[in-house]
N, C-alpha and C. Protein backbone atom coordinates (compact mmCIF):
# COMPACT_ATOMS: atom_id res chain seq x y z
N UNK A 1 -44.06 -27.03 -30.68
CA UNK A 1 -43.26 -26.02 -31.31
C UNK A 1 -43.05 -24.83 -30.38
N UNK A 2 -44.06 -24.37 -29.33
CA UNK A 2 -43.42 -23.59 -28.39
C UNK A 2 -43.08 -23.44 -27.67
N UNK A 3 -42.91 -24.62 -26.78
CA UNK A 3 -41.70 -25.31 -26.52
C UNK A 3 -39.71 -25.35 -26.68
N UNK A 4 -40.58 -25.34 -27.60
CA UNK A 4 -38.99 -25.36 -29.12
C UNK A 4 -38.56 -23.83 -28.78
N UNK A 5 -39.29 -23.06 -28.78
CA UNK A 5 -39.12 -21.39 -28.66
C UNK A 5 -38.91 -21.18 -27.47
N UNK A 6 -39.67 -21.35 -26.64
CA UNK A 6 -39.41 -21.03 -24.89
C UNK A 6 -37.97 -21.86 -24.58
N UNK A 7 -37.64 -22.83 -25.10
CA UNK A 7 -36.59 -23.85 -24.72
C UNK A 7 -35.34 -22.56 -25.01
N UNK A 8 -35.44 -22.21 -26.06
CA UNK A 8 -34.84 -21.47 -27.21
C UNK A 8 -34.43 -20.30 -26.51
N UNK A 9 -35.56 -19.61 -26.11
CA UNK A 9 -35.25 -18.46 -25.26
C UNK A 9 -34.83 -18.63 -24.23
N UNK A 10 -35.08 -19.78 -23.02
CA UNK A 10 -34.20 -19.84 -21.85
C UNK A 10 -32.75 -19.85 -22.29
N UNK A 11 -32.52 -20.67 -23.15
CA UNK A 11 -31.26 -20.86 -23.49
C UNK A 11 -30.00 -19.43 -23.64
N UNK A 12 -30.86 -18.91 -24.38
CA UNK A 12 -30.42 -17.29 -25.11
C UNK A 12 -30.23 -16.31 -23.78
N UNK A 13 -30.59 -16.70 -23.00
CA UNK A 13 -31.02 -15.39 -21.54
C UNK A 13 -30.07 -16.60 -20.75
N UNK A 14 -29.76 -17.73 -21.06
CA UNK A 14 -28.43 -18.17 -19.79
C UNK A 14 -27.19 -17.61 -20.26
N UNK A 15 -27.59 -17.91 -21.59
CA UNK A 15 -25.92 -17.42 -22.48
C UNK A 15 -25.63 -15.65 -22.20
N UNK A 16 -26.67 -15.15 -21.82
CA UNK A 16 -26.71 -13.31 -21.85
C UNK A 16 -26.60 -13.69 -20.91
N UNK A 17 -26.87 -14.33 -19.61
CA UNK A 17 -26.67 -14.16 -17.95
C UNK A 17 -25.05 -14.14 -18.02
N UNK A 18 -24.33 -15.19 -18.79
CA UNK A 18 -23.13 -15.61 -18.69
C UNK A 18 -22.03 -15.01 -19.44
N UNK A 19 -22.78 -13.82 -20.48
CA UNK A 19 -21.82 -12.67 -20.79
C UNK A 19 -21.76 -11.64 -20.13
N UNK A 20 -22.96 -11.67 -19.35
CA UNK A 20 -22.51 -10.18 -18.71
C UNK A 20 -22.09 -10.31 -17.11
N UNK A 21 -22.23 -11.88 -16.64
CA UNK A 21 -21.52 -12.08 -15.42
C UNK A 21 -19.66 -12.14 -16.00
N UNK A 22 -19.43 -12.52 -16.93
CA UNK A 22 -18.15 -12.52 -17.51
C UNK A 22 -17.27 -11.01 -17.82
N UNK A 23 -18.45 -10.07 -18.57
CA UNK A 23 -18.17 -8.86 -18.61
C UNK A 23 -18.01 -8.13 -16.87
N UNK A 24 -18.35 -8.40 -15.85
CA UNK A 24 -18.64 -7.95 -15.00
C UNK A 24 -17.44 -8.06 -14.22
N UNK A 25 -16.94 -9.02 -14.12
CA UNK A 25 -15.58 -9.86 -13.92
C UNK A 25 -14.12 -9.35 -14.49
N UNK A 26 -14.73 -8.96 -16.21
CA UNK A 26 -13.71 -8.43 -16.20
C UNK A 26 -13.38 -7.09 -16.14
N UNK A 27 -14.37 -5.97 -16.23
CA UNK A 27 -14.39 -4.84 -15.59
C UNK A 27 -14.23 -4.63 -14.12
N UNK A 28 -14.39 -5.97 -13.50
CA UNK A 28 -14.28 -5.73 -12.00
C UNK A 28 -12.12 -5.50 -12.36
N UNK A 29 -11.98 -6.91 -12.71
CA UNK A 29 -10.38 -6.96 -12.64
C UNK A 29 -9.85 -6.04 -13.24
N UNK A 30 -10.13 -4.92 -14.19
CA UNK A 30 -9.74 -3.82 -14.75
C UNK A 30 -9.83 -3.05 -13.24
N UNK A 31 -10.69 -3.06 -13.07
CA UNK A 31 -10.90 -1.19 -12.56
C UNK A 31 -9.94 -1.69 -11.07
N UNK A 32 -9.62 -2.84 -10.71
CA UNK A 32 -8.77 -3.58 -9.56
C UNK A 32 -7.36 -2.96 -10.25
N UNK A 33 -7.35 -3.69 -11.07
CA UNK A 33 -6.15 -3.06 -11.47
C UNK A 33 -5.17 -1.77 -10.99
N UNK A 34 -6.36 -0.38 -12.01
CA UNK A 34 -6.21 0.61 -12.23
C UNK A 34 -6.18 1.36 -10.80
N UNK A 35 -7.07 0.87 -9.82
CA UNK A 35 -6.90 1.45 -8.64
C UNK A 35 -5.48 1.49 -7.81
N UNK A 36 -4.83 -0.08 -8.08
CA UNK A 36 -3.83 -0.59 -7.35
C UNK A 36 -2.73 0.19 -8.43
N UNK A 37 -2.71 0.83 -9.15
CA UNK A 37 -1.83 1.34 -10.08
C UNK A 37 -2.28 2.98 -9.65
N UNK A 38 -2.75 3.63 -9.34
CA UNK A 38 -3.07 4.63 -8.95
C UNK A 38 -2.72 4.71 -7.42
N UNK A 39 -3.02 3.77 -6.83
CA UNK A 39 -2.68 4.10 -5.50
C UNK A 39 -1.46 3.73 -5.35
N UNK A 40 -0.29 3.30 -6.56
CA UNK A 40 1.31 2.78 -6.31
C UNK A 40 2.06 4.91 -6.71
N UNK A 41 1.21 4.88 -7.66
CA UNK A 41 1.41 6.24 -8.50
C UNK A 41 1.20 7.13 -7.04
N UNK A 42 0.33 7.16 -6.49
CA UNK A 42 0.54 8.03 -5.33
C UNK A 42 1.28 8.13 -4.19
N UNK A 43 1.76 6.50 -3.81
CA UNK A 43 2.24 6.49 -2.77
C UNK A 43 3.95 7.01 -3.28
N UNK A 44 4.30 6.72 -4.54
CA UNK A 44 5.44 6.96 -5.08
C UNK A 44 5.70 8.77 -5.09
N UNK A 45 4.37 9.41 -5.55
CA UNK A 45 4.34 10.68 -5.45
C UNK A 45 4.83 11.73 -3.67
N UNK A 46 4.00 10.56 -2.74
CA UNK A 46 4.41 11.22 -1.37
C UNK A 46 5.55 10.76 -0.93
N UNK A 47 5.99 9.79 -1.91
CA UNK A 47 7.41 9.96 -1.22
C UNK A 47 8.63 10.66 -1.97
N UNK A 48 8.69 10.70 -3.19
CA UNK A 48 9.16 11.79 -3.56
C UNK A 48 8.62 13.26 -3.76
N UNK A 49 7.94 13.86 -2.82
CA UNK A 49 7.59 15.04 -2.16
C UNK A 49 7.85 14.94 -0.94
N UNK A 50 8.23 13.69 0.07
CA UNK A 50 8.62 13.89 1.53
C UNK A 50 10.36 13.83 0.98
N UNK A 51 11.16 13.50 -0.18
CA UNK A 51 12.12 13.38 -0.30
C UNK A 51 12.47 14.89 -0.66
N UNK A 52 11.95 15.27 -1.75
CA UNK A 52 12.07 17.11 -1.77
C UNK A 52 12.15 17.47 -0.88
N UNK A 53 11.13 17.64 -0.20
CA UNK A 53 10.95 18.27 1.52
C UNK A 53 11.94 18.28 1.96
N UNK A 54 12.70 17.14 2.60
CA UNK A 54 13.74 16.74 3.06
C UNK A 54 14.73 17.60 2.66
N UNK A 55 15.28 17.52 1.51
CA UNK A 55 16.06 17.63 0.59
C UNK A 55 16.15 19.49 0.62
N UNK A 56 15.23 20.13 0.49
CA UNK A 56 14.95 21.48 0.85
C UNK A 56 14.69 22.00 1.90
N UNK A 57 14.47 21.85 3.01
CA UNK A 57 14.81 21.56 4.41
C UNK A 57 16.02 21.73 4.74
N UNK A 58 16.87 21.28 4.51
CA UNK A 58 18.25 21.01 4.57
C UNK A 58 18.79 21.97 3.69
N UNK A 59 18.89 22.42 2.67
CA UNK A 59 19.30 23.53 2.13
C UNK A 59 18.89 24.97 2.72
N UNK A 60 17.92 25.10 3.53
CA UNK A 60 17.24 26.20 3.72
C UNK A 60 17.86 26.20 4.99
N UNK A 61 18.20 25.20 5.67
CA UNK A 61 18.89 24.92 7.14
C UNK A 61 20.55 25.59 6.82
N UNK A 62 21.02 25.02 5.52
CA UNK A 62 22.20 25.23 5.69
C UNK A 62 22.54 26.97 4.97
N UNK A 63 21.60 27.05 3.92
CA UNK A 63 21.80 28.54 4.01
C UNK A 63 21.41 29.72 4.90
N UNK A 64 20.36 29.36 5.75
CA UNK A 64 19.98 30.03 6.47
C UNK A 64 20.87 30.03 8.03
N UNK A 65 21.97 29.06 8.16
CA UNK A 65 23.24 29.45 9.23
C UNK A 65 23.97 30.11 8.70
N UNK A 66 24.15 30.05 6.99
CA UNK A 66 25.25 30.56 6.37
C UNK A 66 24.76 31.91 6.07
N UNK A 67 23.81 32.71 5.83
CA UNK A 67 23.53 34.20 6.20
C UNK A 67 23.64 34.56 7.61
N UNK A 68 22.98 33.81 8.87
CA UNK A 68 23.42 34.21 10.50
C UNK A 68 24.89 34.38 10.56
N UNK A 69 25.59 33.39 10.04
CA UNK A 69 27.06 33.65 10.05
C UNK A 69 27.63 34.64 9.72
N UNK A 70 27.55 35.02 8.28
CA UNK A 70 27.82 36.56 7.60
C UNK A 70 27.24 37.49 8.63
N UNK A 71 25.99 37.55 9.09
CA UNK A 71 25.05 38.54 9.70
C UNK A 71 26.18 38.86 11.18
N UNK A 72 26.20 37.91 11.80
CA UNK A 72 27.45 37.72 13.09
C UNK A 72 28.41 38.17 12.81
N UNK A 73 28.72 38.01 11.89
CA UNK A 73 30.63 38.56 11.15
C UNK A 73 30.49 39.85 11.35
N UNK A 74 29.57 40.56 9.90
CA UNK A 74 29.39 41.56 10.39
C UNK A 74 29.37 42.71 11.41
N UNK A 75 28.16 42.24 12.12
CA UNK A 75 27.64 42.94 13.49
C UNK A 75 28.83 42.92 14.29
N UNK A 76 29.63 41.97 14.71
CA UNK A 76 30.87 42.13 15.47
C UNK A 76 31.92 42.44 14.74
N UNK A 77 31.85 42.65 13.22
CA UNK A 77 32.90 43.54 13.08
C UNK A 77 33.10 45.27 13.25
N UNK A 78 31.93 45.27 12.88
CA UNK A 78 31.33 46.77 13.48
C UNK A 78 31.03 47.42 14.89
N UNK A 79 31.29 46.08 15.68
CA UNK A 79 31.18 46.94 16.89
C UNK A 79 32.42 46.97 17.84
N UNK A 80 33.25 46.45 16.94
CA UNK A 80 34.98 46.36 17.25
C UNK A 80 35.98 48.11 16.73
């Protein structure tokens, strides 16, 4: 009969080995997931912040000839 029990209990502790190697597995493939979804979320983030950049760059380029210009107008109209 204790036998019957020890048999009993190996049994019970393979089946717990084999839920929590299962649980383990699938928290591994979660948190795989979530990383590869975080690191898409970021790479998407630096590139629309190198696209702003860009994008404002270029405005700051083109207003900033377009005040030198006025500034030039000016100055040589005044010294005419």
């Amino acid at each position: 009969m204790k036998n019957l029990d020890i048999d009993d209990l190996y049994d019970q502790v393979e089946k717990l080995r084999d839920n929590v190697h299962q649980l383990s597995q699938r928290v591994g493939k979660s948190a795989s997931r979530q990383y590869g979804r975080a690191r898409d979320y970021a790479s998407e983030a630096a590139q629309e912040a190198e696209e702003l950049m860009k994008d404002n760059l270029a405005a700051s380029f083109v207003l900033a000839l377009g005040i030198g210009v006025v500034i030039g107008y000016l100055i040589r109209r005044s010294t005419d």
